[in-house]
Protein backbone atom coordinates (compact mmCIF):
# COMPACT_ATOMS: atom_id res chain seq x y z
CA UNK A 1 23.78 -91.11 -46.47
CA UNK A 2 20.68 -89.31 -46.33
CA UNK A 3 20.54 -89.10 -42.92
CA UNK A 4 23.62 -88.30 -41.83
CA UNK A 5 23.36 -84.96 -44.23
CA UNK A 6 20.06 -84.24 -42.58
CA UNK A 7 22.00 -84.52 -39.04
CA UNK A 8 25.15 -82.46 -40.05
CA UNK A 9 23.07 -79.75 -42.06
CA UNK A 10 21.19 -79.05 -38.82
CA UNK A 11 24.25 -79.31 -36.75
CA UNK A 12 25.85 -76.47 -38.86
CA UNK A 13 22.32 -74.97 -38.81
CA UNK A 14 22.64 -74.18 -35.28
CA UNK A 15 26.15 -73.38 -34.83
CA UNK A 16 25.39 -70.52 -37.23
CA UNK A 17 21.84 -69.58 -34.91
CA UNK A 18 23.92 -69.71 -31.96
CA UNK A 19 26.73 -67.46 -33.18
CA UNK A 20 24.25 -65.13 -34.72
CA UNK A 21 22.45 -64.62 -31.47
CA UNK A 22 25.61 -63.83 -29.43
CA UNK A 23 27.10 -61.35 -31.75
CA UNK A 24 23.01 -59.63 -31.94
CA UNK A 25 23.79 -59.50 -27.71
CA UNK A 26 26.66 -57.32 -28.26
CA UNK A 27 25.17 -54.90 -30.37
CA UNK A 28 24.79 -50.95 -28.75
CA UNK A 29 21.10 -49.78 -28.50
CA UNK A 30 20.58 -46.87 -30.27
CA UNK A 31 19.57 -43.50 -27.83
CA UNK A 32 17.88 -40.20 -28.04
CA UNK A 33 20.04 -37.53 -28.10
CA UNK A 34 19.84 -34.80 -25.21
CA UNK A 35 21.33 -31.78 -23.64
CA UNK A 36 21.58 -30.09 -20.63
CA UNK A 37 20.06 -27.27 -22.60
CA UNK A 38 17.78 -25.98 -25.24
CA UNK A 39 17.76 -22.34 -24.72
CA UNK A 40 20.42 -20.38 -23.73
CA UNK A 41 21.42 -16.32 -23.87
CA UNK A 42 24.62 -14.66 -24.08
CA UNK A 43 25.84 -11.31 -23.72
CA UNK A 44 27.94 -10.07 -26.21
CA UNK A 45 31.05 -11.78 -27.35
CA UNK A 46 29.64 -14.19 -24.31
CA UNK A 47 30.82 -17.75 -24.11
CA UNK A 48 28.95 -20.58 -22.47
CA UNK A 49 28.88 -24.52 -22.45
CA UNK A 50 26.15 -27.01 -23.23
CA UNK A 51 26.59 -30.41 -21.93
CA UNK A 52 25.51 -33.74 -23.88
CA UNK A 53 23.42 -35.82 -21.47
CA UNK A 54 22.54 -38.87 -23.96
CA UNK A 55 23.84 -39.72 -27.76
CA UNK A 56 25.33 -42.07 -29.90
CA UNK A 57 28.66 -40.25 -29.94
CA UNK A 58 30.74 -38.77 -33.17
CA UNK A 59 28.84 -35.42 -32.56
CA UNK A 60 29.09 -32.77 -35.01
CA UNK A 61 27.79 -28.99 -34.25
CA UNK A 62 26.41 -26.48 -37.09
CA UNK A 63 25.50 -22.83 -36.21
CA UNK A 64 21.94 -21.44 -38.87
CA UNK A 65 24.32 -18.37 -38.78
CA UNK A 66 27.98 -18.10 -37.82
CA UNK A 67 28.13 -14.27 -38.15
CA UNK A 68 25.88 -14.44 -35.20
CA UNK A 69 26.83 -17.32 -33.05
CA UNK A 70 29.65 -20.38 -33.52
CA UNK A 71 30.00 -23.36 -32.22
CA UNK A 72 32.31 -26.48 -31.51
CA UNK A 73 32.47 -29.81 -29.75
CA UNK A 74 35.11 -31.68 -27.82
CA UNK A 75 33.41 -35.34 -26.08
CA UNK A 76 30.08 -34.47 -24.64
CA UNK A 77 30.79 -30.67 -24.47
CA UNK A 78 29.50 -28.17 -27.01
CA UNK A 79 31.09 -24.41 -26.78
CA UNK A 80 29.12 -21.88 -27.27
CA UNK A 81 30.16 -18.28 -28.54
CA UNK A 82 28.51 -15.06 -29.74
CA UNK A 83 29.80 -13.43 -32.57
CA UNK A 84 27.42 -9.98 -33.56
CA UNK A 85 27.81 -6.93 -32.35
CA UNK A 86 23.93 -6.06 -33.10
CA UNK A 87 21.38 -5.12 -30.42
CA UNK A 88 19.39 -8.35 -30.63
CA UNK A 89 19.54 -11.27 -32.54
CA UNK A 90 19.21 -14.88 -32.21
CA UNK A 91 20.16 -18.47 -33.88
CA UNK A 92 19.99 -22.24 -33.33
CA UNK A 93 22.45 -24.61 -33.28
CA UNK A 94 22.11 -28.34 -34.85
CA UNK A 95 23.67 -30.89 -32.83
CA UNK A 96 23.89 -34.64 -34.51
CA UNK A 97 25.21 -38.27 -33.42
CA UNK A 98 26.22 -41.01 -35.25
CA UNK A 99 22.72 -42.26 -35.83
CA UNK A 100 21.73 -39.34 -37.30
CA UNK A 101 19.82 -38.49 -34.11
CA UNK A 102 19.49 -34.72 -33.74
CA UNK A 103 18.64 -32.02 -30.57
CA UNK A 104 18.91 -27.95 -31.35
CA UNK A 105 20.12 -25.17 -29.16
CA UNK A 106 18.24 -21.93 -29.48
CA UNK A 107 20.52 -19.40 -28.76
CA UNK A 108 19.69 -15.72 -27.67
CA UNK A 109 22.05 -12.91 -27.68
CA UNK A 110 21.71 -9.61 -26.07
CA UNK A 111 24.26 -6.56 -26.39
CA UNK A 112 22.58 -3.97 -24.52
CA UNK A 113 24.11 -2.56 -21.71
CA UNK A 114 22.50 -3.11 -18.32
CA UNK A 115 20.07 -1.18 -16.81
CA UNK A 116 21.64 1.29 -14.25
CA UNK A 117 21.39 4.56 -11.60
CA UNK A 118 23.49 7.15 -11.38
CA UNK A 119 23.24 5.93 -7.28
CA UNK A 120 21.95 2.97 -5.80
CA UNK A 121 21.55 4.22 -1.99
CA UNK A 122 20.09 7.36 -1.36
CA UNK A 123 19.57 9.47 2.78
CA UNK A 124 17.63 11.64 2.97
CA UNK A 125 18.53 14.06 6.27
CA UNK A 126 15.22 16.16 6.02
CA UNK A 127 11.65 14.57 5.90
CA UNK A 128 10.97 16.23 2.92
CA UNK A 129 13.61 16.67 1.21
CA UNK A 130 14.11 16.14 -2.73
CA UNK A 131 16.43 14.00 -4.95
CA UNK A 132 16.37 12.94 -8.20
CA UNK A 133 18.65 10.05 -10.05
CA UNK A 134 19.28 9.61 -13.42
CA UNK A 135 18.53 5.95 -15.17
CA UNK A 136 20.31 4.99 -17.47
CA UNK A 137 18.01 1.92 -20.13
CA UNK A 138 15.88 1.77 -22.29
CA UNK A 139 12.27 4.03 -21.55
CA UNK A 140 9.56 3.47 -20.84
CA UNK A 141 10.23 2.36 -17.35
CA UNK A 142 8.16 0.81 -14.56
CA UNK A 143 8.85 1.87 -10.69
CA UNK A 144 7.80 0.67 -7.65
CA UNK A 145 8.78 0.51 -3.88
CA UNK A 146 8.63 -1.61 -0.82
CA UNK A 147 7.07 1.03 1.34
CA UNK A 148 5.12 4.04 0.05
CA UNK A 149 4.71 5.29 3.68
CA UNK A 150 7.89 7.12 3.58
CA UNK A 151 8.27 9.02 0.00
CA UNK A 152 6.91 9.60 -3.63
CA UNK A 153 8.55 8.17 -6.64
CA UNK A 154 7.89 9.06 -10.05
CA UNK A 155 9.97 8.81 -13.54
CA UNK A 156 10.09 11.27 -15.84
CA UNK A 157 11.81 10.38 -19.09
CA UNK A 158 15.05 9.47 -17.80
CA UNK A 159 15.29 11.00 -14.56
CA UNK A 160 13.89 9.24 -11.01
CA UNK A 161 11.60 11.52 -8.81
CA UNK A 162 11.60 10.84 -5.10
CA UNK A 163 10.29 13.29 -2.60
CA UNK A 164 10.58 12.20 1.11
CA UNK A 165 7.33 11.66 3.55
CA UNK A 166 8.46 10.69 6.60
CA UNK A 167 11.27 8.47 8.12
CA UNK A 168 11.82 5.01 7.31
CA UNK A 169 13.78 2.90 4.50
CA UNK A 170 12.41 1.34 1.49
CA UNK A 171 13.95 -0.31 -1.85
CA UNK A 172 12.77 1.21 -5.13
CA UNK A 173 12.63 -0.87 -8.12
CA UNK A 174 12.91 0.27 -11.67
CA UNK A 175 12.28 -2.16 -14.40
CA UNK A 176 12.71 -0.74 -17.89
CA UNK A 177 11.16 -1.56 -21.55
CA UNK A 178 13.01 -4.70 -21.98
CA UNK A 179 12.32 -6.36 -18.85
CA UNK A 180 15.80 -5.20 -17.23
CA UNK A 181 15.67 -4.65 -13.32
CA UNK A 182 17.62 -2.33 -10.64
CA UNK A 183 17.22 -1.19 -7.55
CA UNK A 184 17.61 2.28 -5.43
CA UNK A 185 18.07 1.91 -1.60
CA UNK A 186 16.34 4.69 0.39
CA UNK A 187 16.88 5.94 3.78
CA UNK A 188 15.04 8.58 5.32
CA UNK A 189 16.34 10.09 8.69
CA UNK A 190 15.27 13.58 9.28
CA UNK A 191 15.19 15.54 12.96
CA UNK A 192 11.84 16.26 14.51
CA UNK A 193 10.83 20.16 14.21
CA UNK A 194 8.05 22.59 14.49
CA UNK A 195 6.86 25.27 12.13
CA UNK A 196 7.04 29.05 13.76
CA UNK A 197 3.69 30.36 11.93
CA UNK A 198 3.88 33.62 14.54
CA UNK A 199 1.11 35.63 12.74
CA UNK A 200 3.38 35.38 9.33
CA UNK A 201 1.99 32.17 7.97
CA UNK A 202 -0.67 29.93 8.16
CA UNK A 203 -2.38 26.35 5.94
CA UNK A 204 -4.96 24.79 4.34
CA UNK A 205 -5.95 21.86 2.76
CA UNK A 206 -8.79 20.89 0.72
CA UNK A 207 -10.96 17.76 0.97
CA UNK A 208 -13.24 18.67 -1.86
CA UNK A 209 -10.60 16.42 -3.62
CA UNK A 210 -11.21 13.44 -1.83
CA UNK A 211 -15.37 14.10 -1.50
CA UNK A 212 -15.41 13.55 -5.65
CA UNK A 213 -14.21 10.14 -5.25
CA UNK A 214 -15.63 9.18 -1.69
CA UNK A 215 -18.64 10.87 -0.49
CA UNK A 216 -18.46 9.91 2.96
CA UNK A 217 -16.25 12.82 3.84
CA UNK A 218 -18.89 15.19 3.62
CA UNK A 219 -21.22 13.48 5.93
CA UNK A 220 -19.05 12.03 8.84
CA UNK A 221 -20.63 10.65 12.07
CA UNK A 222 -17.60 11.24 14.31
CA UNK A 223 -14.50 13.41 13.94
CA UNK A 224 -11.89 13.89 15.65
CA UNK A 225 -9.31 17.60 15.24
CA UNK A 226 -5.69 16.93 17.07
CA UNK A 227 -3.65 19.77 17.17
CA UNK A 228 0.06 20.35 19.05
CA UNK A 229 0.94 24.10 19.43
CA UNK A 230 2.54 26.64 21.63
CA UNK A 231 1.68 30.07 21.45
CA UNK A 232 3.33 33.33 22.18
CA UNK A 233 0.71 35.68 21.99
CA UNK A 234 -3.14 36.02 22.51
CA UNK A 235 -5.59 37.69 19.91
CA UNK A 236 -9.12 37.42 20.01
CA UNK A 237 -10.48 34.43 17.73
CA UNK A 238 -6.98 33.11 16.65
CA UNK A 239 -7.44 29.89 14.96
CA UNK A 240 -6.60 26.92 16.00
CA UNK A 241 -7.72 24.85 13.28
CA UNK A 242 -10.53 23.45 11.74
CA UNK A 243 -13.61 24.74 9.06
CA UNK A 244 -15.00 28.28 9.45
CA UNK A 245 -18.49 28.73 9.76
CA UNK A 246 -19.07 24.26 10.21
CA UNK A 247 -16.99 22.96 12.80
CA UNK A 248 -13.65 25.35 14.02
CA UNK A 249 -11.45 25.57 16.77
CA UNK A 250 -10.38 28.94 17.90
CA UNK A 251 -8.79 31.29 20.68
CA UNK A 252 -10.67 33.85 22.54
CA UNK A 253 -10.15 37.49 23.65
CA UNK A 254 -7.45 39.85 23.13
CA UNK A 255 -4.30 39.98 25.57
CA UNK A 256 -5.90 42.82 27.45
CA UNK A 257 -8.98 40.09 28.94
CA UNK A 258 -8.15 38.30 31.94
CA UNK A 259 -9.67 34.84 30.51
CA UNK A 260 -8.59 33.03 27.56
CA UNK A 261 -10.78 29.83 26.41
CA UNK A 262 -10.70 27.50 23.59
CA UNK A 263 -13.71 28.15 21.52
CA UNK A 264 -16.00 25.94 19.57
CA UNK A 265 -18.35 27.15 17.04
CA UNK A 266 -20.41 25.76 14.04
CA UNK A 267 -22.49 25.78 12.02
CA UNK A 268 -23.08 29.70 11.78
CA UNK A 269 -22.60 29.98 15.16
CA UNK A 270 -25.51 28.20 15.85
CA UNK A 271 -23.54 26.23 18.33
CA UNK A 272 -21.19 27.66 20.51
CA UNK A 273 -18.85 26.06 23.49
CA UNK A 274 -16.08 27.30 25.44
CA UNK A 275 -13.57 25.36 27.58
CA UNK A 276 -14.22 26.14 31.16
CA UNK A 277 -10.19 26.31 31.66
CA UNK A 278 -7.93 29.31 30.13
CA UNK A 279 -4.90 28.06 27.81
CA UNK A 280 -1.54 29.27 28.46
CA UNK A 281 1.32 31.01 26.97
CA UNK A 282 5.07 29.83 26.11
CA UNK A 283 4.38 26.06 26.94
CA UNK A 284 3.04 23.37 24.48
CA UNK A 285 -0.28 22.49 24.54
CA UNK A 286 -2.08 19.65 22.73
CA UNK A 287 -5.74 20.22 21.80
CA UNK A 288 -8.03 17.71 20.82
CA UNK A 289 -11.77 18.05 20.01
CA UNK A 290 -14.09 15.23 19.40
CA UNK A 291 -17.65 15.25 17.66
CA UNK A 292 -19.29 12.02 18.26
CA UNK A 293 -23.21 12.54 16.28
CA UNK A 294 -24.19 9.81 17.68
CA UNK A 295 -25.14 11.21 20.51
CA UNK A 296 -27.80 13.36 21.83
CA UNK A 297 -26.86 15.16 24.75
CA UNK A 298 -24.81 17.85 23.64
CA UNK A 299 -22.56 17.58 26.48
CA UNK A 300 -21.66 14.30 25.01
CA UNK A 301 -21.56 14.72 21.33
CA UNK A 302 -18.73 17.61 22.01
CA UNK A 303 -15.56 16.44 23.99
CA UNK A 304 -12.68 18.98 24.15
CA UNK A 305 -9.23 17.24 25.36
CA UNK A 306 -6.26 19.55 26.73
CA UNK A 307 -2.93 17.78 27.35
CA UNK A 308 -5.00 14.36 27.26
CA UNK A 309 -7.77 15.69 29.85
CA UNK A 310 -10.94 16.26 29.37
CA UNK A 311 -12.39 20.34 29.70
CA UNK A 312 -15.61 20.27 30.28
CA UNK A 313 -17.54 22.27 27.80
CA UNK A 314 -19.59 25.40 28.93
CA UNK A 315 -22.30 25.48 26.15
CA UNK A 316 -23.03 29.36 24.94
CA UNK A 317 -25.56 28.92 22.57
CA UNK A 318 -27.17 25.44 21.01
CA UNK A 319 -29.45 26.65 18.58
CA UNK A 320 -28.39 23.24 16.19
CA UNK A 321 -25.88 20.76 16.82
CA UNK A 322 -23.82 18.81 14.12
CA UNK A 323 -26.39 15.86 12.61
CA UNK A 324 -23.10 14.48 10.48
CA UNK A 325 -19.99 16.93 9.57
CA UNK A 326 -19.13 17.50 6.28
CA UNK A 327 -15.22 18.36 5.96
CA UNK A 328 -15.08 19.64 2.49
CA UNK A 329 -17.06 22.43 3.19
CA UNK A 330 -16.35 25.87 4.91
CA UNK A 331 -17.38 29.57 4.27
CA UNK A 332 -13.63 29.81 3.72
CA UNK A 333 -13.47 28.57 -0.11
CA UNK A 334 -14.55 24.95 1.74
CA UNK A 335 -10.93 24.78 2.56
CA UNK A 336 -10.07 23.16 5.97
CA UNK A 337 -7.41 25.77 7.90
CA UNK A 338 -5.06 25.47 10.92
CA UNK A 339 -3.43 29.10 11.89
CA UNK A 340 -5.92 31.94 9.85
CA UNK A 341 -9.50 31.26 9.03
CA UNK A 342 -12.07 33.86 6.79
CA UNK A 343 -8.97 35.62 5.12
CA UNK A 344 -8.48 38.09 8.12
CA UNK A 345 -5.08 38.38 9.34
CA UNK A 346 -6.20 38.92 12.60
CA UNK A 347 -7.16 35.74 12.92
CA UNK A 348 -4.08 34.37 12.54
CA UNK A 349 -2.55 31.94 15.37
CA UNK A 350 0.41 33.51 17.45
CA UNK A 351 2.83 30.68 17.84
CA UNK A 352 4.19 27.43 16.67
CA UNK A 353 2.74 24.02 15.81
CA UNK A 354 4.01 20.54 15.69
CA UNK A 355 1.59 18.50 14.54
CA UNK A 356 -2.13 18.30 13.22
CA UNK A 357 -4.03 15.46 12.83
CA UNK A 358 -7.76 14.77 11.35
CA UNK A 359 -9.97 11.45 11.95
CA UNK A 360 -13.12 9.98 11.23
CA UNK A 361 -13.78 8.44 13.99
CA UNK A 362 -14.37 9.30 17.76
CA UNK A 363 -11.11 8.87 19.16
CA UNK A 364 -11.42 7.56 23.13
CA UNK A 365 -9.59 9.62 25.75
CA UNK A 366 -6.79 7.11 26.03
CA UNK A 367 -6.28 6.96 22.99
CA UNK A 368 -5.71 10.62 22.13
CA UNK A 369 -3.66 10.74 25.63
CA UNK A 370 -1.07 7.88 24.53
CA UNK A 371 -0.57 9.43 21.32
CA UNK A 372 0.23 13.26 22.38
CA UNK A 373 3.72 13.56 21.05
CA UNK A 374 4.20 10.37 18.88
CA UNK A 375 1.52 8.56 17.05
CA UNK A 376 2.40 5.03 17.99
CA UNK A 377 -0.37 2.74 16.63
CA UNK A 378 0.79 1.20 13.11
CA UNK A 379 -2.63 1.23 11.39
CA UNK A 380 -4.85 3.65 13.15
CA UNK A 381 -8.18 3.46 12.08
CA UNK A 382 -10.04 6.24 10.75
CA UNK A 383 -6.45 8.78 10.16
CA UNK A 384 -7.69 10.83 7.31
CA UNK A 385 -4.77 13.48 7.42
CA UNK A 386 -1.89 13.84 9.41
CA UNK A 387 0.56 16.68 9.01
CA UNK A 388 4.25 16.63 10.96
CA UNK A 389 5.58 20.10 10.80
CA UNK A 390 9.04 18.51 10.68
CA UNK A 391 9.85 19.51 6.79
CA UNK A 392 13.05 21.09 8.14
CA UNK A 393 13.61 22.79 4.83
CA UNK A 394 12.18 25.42 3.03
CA UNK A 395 9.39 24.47 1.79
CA UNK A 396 6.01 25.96 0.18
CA UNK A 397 3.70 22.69 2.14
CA UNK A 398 3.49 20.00 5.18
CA UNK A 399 3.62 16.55 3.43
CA UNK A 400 -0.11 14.52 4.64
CA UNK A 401 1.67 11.44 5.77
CA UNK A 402 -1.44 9.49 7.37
CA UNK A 403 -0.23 6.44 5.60
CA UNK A 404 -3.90 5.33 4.02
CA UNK A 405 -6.15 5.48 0.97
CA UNK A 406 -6.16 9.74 0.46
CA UNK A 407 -3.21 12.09 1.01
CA UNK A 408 -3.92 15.89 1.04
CA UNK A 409 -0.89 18.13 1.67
CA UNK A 410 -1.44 21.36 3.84
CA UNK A 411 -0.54 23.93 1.72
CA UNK A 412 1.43 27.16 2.86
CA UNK A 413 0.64 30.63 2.33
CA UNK A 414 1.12 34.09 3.74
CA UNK A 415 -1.07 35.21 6.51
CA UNK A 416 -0.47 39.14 5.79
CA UNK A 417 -1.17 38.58 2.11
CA UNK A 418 -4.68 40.45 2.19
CA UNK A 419 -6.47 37.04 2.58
CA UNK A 420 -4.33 35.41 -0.27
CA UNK A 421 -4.15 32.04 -0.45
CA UNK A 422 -0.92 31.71 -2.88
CA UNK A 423 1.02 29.33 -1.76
CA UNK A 424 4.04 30.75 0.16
CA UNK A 425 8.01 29.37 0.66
CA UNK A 426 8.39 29.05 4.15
CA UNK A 427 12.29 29.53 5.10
CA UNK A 428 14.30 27.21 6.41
CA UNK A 429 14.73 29.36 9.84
CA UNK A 430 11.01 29.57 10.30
CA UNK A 431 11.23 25.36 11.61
CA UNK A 432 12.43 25.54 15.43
CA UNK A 433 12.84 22.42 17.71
CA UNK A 434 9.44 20.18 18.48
CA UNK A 435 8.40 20.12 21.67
CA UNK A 436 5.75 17.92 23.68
CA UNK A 437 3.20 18.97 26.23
CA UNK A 438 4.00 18.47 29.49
CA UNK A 439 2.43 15.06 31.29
CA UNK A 440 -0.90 15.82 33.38
């Protein structure tokens, strides 16, 4: 009896170790509960859904503040809405399963209105022509642009500053105070002109500005003086353009002489050269000198270029030659000068120009040849100023659109002012069409 107790006792025994295993096999495993998201933001009265990726089902949603955000849940989908009209505020929903497993959504609501601009394309059909748009955010703001070749931007309180340079297209981004972004498309597409200074007007620019900051203006091995003009009229000593009493080019004699050269002096006259050719009247001209103190031979360190061809030089006097040139000084108030020169009206150019250009660098006779009328390499070395009379509006200074490190505007002014040098608005009818020297 004993035994067969023992044998049915373990019989039962197992039956009940058996069944206990398989109904442990069917049991669910228990699993972390996740969403799609942890963080979201929503406009106001914005609605969005977060999606249930893992859980143990029978999910229940609680909002830390349902003035500012409610929720709800249908299956695996949790519905998100904002509820406060406030600027900013925030809250976190609690998301739980059926084990008690939790996961949070941090929710972030913003009611500000979105950044915008009065307009979000802008053409500009003069070079230099102005335009301002209003912004409409939250100040400070931030502003930046694609390509600074072609205009200046600049924000003043809520208002967007552009001034154009030069043609070309660029995108200007504003970002303001909280981190909001838009963007003003800008097209510049002005004619080509030239500025009639006839003996009314003349300019100067100043790169004393530029010495404080970079010395090596004032003691330049090379430089190069590009100017495109067409004059009228001759006068004796009319200026071409350049730094009186260091390094200037300039007309010579009156009408009434029978020869008419280009005239290079410096340095108190201490040097003087004259091209051996006369320049003529009514036709454009381009007019290039080059200073190269690298070399001896004065014949070489002085290159004169008319219409791309070399003049040879006919030296007058050569008492001292340029060592280095220094272009922020002049016996003019150091100011560099293209169309009057010493305050004296007399000097004054008779004409129209086009275009002036300053280097620091020798520029090869090619290279001034190929680049006459347009200026066709992208990144010309050594471009220190570069004035295009082609403001084709009135206008009070030629934007400096040399594209590099310094910009120095030529400012206007009257010629018949007494030697002023208060800047001067040039009308619109003083800018006549652009024309181009004729091929040699």
């Amino acid at each position: 009896m004993i035994r067969k107790f023992t044998y049915t006792g373990m019989f039962i025994s197992l039956i009940y170790l058996f069944c206990g295993c398989a109904k442990k096999d069917k049991v669910t495993p228990v699993v972390d509960l996740t969403l799609d998201a942890t963080t979201i933001y929503l406009d106001a009265n914005g609605t969005t859904d977060v999606h249930i990726t893992s859980g143990n089902g029978d999910y229940t949603v609680v909002s830390s503040n349902s003035e500012v955000v409610q929720a709800t849940v249908s299956g695996d989908m949790i519905t998100v809405e904002a509820k406060t009209t406030a600027e900013a505020a925030e809250a976190v929903i609690i998301v739980t399963d059926a084990q008690f497993k939790r996961a949070v959504v941090n929710v972030q609501i913003s009611n500000l209105a979105p950044l915008r601009v009065d307009e979000t394309a802008l053409t500009f059909h003069t070079m230099q022509q102005q335009g301002k748009i209003a912004i409409h955010g939250y100040a400070p703001y931030q502003v930046s642009m694609d390509n600074e070749l072609i205009a200046n931007v600049k924000i003043k309180q809520d208002t967007l500053f552009i001034t154009g340079k030069r043609n070309g297209s660029a995108t200007i981004q504003i970002e303001d105070a909280k981190g909001r972004q838009t963007a003003v498309a800008l097209t510049i597409d002005g004619p080509e002109y030239a500025l009639n200074l006839s003996d009314q007007y003349f300019g100067y620019a100043n790169f004393r500005d530029i010495a404080v900051v970079d010395a090596s203006v004032k003691s330049c091995k090379q430089v190069t003086f590009e100017l495109v003009c067409k004059l009228n009229g001759y006068r004796g000593l009319q200026t071409f353009m350049g730094l009186e009493g260091n390094l200037i080019i300039r007309g010579k004699n009156d009408d009434y002489r029978d020869t008419h050269p280009i005239q290079i002096a410096g340095l108190g006259d201490k040097v003087m050269l004259e091209s051996t050719h006369s320049f003529n009247l009514n036709e454009w001209m381009s007019i290039a000198l080059v200073v190269d103190c690298n070399e001896q031979d004065i014949g070489s360190k002085y290159k004169l270029y008319i219409n791309g061809v070399q003049d040879e030089l006919v030296v007058q006097r050569q008492e001292q030659t340029h060592s280095t040139v220094n272009l922020a000084s002049s016996n003019d108030g150091d100011r560099f000068e293209i169309g009057r020169a010493f305050g004296q009206d007399w000097r004054v150019l008779r004409g129209m120009v086009s275009e002036a250009r300053v280097w620091t660098v020798a520029r090869t006779a090619q290279q001034i040849k190929e680049n006459i009328c347009v200026l066709a390499e992208e990144k010309p070395n050594g471009l220190l100023a570069r004035w295009d009379f082609s403001a084709g509006m009135e206008t009070n200074y030629i934007q400096d659109s040399n594209g590099g490190q310094y910009e120095t505007n030529l400012i206007l002014a009257n010629a018949k002012h007494n030697g002023s040098y208060t800047p001067t608005m040039v009308p619109l009818d003083a800018f006549v069409a652009k024309g181009c020297p004729a091929s040699n």
